[in-house]
Protein backbone atom coordinates (compact mmCIF):
# COMPACT_ATOMS: atom_id res chain seq x y z
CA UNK A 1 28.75 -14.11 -12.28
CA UNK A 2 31.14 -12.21 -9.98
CA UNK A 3 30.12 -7.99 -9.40
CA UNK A 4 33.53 -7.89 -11.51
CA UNK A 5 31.46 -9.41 -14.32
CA UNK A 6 28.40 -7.59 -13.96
CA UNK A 7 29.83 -4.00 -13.83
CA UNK A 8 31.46 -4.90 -16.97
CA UNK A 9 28.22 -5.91 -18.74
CA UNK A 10 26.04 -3.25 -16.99
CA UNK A 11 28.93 -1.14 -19.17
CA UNK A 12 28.86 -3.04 -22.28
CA UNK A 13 24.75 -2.53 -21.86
CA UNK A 14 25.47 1.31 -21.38
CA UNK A 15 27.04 1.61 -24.50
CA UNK A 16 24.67 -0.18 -26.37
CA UNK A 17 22.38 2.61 -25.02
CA UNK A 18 24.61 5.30 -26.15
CA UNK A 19 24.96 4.19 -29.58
CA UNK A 20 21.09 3.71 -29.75
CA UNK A 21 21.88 -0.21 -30.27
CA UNK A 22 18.90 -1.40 -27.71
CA UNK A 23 19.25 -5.05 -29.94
CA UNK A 24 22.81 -5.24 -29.07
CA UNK A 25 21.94 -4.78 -25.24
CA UNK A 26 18.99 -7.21 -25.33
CA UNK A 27 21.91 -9.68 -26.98
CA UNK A 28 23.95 -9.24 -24.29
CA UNK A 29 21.04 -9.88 -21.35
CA UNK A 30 19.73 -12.71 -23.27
CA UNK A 31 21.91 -15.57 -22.03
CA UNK A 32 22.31 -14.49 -18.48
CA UNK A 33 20.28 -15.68 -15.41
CA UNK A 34 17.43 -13.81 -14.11
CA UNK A 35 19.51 -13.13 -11.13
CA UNK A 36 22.84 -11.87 -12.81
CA UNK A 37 20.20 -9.72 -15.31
CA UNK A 38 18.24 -8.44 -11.91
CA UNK A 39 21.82 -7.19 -10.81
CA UNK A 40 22.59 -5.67 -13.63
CA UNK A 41 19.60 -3.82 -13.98
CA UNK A 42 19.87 -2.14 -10.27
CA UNK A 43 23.89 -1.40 -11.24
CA UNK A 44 22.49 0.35 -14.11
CA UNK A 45 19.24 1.92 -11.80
CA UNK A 46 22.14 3.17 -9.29
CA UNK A 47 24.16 4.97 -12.31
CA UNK A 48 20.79 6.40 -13.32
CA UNK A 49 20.22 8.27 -10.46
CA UNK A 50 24.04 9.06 -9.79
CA UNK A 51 23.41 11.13 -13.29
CA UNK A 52 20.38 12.53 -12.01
CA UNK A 53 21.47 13.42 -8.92
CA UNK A 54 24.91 15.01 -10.64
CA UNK A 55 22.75 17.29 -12.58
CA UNK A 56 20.11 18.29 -10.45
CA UNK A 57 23.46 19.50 -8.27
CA UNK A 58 25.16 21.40 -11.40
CA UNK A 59 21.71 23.28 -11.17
CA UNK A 60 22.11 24.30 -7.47
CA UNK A 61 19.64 21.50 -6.42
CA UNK A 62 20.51 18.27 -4.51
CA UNK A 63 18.94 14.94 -3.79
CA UNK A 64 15.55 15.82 -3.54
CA UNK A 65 15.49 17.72 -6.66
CA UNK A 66 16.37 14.91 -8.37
CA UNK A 67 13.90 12.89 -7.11
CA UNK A 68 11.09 15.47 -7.45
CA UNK A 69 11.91 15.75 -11.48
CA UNK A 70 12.59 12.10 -11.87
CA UNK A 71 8.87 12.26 -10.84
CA UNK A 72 7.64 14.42 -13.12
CA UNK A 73 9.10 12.59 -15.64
CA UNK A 74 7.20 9.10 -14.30
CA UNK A 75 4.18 11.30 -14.67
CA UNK A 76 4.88 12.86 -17.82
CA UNK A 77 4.92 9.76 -19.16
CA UNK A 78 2.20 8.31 -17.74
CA UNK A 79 0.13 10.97 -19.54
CA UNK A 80 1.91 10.79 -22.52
CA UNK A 81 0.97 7.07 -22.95
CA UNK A 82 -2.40 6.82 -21.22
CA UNK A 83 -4.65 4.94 -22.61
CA UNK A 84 -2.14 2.88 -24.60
CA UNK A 85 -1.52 -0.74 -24.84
């Protein structure tokens, strides 16, 4: 699969998200390689913390904001499902 081909999935996968169609993403994953599915999961990693790092600066923070409430928000849910599973 060419990075042509996996930005455009990592996009089709994105708007699975956004419509709240997870089934429709895990449809379009299903058939690929592991490898082509690794690099779409660090294209869609990298637009992750682009947001994160885009809103942490429209807050008058910067880099290290982001990564201090991406963090918090590994923790958070760590607590919240402790125990679990």
């Amino acid at each position: 699969m060419s990075e042509y081909e996996w930005d455009r999935t990592t996009m089709a996968v994105v708007a699975c998200a956004l419509a709240g169609d997870s089934e429709g993403a895990v449809e379009l994953l299903r058939p690929l390689p592991q490898r082509d599915t690794c690099h779409i999961a660090v294209r869609l990693a990298a637009m992750a913390a682009d947001a994160l790092i885009t809103a942490a600066e429209d807050a008058g923070g910067d880099r290290a904001e982001a990564l201090a409430r991406w963090q918090q928000c590994i923790l958070q849910h760590e607590t919240e499902h402790s125990g679990e599973g």
